[in-house]
C-alpha atoms as a PDB file:
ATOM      1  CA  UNK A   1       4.367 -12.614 -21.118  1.00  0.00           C
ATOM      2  CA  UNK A   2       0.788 -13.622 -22.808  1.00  0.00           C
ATOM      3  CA  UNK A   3      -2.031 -14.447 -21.462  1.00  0.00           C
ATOM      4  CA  UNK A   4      -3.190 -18.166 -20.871  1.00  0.00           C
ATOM      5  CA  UNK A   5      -6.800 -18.741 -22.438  1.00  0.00           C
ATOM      6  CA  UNK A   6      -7.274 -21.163 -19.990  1.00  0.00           C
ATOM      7  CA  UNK A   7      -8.276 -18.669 -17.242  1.00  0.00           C
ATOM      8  CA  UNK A   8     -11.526 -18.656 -15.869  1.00  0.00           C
ATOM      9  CA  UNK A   9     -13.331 -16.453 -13.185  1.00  0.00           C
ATOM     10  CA  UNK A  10     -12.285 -17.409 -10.144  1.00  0.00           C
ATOM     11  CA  UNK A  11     -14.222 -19.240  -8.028  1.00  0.00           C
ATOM     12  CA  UNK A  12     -13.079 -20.071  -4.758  1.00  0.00           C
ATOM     13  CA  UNK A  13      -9.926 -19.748  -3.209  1.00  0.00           C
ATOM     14  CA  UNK A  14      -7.876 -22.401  -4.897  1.00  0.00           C
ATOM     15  CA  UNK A  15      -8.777 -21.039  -8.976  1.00  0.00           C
ATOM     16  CA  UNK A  16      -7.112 -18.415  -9.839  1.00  0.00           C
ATOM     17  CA  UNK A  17      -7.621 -16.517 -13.242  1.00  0.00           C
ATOM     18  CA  UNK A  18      -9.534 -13.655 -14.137  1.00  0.00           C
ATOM     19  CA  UNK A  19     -12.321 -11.524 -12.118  1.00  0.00           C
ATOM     20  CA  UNK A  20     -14.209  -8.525 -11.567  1.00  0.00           C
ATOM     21  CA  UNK A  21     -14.763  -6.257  -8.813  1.00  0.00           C
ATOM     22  CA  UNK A  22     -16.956  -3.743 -10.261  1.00  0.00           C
ATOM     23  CA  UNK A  23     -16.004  -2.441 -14.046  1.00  0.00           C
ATOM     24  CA  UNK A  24     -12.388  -3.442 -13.000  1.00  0.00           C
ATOM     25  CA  UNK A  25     -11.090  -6.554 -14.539  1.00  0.00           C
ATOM     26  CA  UNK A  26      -8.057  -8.359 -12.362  1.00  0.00           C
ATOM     27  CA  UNK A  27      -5.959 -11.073 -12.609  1.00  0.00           C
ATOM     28  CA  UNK A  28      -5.260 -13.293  -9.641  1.00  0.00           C
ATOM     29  CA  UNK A  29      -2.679 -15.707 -11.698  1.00  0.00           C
ATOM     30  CA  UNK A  30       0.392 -17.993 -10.605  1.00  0.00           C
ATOM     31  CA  UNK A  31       3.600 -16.253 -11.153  1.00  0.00           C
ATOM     32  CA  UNK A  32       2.072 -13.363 -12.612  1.00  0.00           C
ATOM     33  CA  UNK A  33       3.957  -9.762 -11.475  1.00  0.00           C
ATOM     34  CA  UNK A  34       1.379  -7.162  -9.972  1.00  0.00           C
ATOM     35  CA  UNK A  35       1.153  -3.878  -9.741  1.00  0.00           C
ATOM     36  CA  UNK A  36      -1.009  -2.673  -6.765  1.00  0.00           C
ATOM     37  CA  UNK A  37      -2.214   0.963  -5.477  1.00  0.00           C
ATOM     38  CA  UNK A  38      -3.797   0.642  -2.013  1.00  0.00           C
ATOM     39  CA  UNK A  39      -5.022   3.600  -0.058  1.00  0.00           C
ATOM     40  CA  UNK A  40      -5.794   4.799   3.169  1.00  0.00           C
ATOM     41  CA  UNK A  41      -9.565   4.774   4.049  1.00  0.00           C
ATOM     42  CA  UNK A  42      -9.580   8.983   4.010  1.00  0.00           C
ATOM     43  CA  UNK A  43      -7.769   9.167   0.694  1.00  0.00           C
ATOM     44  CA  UNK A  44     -11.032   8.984  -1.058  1.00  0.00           C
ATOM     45  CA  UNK A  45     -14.244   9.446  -0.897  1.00  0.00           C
ATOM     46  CA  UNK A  46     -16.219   6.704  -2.063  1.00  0.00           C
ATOM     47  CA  UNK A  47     -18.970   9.179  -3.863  1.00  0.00           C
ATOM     48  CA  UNK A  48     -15.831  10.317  -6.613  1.00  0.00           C
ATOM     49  CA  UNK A  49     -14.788   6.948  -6.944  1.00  0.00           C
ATOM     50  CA  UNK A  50     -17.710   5.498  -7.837  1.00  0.00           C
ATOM     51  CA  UNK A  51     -18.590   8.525 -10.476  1.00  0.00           C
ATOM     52  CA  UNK A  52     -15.205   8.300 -12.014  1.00  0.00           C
ATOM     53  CA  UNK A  53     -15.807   4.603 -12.467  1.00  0.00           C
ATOM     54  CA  UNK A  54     -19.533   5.489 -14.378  1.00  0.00           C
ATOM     55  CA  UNK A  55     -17.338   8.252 -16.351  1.00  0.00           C
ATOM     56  CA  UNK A  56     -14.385   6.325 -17.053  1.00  0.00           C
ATOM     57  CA  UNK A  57     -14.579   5.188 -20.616  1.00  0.00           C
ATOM     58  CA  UNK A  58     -11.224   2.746 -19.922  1.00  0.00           C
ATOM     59  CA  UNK A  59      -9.165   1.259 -17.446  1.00  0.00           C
ATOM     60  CA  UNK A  60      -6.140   3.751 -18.085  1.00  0.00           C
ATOM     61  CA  UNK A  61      -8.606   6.638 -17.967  1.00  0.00           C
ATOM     62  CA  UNK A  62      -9.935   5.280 -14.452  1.00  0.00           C
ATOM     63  CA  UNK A  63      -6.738   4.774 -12.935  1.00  0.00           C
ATOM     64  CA  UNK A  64      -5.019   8.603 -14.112  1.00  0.00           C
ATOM     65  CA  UNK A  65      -7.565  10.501 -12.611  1.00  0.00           C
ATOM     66  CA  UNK A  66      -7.253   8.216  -9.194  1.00  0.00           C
ATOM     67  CA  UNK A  67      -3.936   8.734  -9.271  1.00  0.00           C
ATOM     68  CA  UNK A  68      -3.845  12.498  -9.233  1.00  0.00           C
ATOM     69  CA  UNK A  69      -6.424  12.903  -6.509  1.00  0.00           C
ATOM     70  CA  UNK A  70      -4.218  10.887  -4.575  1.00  0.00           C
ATOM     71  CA  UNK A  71      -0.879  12.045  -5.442  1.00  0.00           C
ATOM     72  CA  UNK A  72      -2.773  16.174  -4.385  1.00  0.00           C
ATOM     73  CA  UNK A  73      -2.458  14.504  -0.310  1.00  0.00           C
ATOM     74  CA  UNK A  74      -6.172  14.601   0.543  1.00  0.00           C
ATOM     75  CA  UNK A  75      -7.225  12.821   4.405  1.00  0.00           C
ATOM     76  CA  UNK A  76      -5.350  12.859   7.043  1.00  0.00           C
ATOM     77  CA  UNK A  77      -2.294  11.495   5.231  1.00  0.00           C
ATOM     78  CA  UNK A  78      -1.441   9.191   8.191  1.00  0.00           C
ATOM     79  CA  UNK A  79       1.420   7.967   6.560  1.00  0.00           C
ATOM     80  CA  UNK A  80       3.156  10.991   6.033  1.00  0.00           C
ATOM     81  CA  UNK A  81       3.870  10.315   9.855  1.00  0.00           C
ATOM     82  CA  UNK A  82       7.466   8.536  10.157  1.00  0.00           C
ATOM     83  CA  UNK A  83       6.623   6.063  12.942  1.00  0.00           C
ATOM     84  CA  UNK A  84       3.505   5.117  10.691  1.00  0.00           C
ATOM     85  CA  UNK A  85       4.923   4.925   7.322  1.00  0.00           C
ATOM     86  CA  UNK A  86       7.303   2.487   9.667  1.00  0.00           C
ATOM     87  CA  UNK A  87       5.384   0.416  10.617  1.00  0.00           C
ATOM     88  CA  UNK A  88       3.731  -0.453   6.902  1.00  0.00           C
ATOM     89  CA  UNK A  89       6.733  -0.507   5.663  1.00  0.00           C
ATOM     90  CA  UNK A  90       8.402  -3.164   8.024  1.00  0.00           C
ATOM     91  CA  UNK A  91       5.028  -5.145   7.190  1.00  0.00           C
ATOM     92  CA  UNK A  92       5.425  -5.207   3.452  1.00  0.00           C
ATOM     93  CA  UNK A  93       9.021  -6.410   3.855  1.00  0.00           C
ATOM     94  CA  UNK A  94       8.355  -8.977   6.207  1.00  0.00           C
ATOM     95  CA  UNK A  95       6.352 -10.920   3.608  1.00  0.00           C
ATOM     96  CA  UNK A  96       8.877 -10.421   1.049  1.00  0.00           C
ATOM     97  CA  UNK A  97      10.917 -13.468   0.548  1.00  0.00           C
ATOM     98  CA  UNK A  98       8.124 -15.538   2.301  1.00  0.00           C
ATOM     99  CA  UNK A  99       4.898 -14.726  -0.085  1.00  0.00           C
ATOM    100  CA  UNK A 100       6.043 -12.864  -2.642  1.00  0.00           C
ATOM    101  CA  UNK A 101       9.229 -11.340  -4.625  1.00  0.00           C
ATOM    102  CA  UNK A 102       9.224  -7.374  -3.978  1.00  0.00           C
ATOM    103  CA  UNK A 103      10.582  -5.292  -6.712  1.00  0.00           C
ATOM    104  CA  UNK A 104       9.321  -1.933  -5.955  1.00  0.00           C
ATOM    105  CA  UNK A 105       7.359  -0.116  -3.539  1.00  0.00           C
ATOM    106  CA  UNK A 106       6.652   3.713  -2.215  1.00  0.00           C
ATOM    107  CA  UNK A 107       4.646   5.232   0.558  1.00  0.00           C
ATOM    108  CA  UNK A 108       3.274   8.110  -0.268  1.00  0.00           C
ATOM    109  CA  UNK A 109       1.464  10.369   2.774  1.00  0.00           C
ATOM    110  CA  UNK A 110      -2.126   8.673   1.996  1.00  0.00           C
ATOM    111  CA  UNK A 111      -1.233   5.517  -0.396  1.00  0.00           C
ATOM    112  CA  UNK A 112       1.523   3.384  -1.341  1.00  0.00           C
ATOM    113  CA  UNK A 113       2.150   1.375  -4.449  1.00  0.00           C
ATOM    114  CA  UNK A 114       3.925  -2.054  -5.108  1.00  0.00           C
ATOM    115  CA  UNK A 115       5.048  -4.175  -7.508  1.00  0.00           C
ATOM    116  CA  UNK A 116       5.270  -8.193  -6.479  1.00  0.00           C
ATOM    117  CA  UNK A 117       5.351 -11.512  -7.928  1.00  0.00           C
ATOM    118  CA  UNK A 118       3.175 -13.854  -5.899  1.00  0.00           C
ATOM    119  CA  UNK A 119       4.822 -16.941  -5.116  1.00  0.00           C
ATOM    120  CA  UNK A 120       3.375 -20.209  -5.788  1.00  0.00           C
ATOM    121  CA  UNK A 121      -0.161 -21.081  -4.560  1.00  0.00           C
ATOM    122  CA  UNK A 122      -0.263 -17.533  -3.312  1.00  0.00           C
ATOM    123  CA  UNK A 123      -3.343 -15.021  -3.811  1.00  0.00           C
ATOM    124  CA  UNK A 124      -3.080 -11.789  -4.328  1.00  0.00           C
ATOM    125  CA  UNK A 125      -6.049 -10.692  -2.288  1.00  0.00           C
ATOM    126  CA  UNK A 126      -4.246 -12.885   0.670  1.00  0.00           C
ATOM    127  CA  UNK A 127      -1.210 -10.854   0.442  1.00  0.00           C
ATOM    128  CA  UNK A 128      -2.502  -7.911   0.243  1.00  0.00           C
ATOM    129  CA  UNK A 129      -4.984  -8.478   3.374  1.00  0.00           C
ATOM    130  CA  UNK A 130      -1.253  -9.876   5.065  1.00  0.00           C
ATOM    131  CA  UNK A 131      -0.147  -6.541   5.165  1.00  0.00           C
ATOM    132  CA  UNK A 132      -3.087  -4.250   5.315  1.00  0.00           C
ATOM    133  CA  UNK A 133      -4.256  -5.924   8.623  1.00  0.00           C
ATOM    134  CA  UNK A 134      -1.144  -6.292  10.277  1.00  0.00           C
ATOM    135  CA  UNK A 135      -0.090  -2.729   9.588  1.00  0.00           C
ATOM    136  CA  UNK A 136      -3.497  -1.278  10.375  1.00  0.00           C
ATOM    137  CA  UNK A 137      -3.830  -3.335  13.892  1.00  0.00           C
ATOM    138  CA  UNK A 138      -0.183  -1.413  14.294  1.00  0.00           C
ATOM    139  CA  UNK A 139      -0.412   1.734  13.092  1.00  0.00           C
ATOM    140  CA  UNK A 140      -3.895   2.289  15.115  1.00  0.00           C
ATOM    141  CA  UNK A 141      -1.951   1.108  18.308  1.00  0.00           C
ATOM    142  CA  UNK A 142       0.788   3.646  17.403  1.00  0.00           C
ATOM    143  CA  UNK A 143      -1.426   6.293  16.934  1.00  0.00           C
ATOM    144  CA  UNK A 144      -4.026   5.841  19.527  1.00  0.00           C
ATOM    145  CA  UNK A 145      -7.083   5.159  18.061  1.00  0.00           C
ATOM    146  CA  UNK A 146      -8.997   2.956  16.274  1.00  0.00           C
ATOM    147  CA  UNK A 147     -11.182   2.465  13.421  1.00  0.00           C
ATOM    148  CA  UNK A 148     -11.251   1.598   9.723  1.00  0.00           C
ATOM    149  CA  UNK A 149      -7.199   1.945   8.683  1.00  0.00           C
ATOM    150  CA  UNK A 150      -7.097   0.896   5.149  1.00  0.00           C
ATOM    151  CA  UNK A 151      -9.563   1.326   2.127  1.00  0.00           C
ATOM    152  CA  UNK A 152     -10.733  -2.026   1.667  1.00  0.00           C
ATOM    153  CA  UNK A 153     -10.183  -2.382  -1.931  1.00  0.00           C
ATOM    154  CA  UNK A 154      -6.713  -1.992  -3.787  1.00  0.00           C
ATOM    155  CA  UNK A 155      -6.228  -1.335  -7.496  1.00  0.00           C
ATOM    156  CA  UNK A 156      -4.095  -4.070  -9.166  1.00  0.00           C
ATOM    157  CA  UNK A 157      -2.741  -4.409 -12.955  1.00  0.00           C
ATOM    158  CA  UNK A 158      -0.377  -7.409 -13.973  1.00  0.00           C
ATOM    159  CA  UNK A 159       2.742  -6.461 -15.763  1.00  0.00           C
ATOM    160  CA  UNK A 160       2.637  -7.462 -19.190  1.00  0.00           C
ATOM    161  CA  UNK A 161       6.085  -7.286 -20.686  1.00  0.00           C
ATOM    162  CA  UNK A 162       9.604  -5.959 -19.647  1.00  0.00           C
ATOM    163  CA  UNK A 163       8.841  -2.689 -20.808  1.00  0.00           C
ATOM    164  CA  UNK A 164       6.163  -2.567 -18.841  1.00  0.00           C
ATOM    165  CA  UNK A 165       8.245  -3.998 -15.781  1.00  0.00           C
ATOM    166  CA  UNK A 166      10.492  -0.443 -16.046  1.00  0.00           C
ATOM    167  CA  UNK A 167       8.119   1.730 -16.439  1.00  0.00           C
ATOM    168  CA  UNK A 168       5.857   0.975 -13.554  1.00  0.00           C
ATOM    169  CA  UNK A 169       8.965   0.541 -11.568  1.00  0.00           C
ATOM    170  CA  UNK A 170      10.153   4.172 -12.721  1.00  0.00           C
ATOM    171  CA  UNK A 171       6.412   5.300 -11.908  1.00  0.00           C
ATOM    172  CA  UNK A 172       6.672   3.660  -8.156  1.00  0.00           C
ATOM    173  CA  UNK A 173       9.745   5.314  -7.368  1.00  0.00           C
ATOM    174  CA  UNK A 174       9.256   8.872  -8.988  1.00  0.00           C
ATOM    175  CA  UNK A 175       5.881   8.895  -7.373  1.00  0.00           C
ATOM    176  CA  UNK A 176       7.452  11.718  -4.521  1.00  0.00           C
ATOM    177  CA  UNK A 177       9.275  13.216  -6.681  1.00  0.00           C
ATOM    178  CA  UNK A 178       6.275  14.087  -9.691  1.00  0.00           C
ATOM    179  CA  UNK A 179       3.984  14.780  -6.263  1.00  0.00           C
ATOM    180  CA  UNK A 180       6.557  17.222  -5.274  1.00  0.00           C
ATOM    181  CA  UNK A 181       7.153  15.861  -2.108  1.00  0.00           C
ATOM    182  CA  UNK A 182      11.234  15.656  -2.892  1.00  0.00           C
ATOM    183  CA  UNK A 183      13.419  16.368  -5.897  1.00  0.00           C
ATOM    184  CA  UNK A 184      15.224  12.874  -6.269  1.00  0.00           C
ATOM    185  CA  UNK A 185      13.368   9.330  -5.690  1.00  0.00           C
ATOM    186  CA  UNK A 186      16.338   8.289  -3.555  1.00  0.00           C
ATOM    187  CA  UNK A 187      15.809  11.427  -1.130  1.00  0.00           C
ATOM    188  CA  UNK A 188      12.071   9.535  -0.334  1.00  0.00           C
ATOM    189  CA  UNK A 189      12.624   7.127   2.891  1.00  0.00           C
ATOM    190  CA  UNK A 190       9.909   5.106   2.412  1.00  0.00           C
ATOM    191  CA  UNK A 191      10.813   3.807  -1.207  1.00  0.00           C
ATOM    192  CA  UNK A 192      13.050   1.169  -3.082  1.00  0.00           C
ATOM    193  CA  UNK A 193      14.670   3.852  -4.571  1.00  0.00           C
ATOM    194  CA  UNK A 194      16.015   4.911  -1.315  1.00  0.00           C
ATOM    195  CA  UNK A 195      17.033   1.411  -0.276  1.00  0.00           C
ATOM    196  CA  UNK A 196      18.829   1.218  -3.944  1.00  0.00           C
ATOM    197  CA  UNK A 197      21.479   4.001  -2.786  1.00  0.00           C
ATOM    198  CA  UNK A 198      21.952   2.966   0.795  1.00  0.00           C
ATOM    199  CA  UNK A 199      25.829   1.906   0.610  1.00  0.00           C
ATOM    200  CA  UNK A 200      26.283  -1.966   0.782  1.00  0.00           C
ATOM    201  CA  UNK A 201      28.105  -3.004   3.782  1.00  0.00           C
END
């Protein structure tokens, strides 16, 4: 894959390229595989972030140390409940096929990760807000209580080669398993790598 010079900020809905939400750069691009980290609104708080971001002196830098504060299972962890991680599960599948093309996802007790390839004329920041609202209208309803669900801001990276393809599918579904939360990825309900190993019938 390379890069198209032709990108531009984006400035309404129908230009996609290139833009910024804070130091972050992201590309919302035609065809263009994603990986995305999204995060329950307790997973975080918004004080760290925003130091991390200020002490971060790249993007890789940024994104390992929000990884391991999430993977350590701070908040309430909502979606360490089954009927929850149900319900956000069932909502990023229903848009696969329709939106996007799912290759991997996980659901970890306060996050999830996937990896997607928008289909045409499709935004990134309209599939993610797809699933986050359904699922969060849901999962409030199934828990009794309501409030902010989600964080409102996800962390996306497009895939840049094939080698990068398998190794942030690898990193999706060995998520539980490096977090300690099973010993093999296919043991973790709430994965691809589960689904993988069901038997075909």
């Amino acid at each position: 894959m390379t890069l198209d010079n032709n990108f531009k900020p984006k400035k309404d809905r129908s230009d996609y390229g290139w833009h910024s939400r804070n130091i972050l750069p992201h590309l919302d691009a035609e065809g263009w595989t994603q990986f995305v980290t999204f995060r329950l609104h307790d997973s975080m708080p918004q004080t760290v972030l925003d130091r991390w971001r200020e002490e971060s002196t790249t993007d890789a830098q940024f994104r390992k140390r929000v990884e391991r504060y999430l993977d350590a299972g701070k908040g309430e962890c909502l979606l360490g409940m089954p009927g929850v991680a149900e319900i956000v599960a069932n909502s990023i599948k229903f848009h696969a096929g329709g939106k996007y093309r799912l290759h991997a996802w996980v659901l970890m007790p306060n996050h999830g990760h996937l990896m997607l390839t928008p289909f045409p004329k499709m935004h990134l920041p309209d599939i993610m807000h797809s699933i986050k609202s359904y699922s969060a209208q849901m999962a409030n309803k199934h828990l009794g209580r309501t409030g902010q669900f989600w964080q409102h801001e996800s962390f996306d990276r497009y895939i840049r080669n094939r080698r990068h393809f398998d190794a942030v599918v690898r990193y999706i579904e060995m998520n539980p398993v490096k977090a300690g939360l099973c010993s093999e990825a296919k043991q973790w309900k709430f994965g691809s790598a589960f689904e993988k190993a069901l038997p075909i019938e």
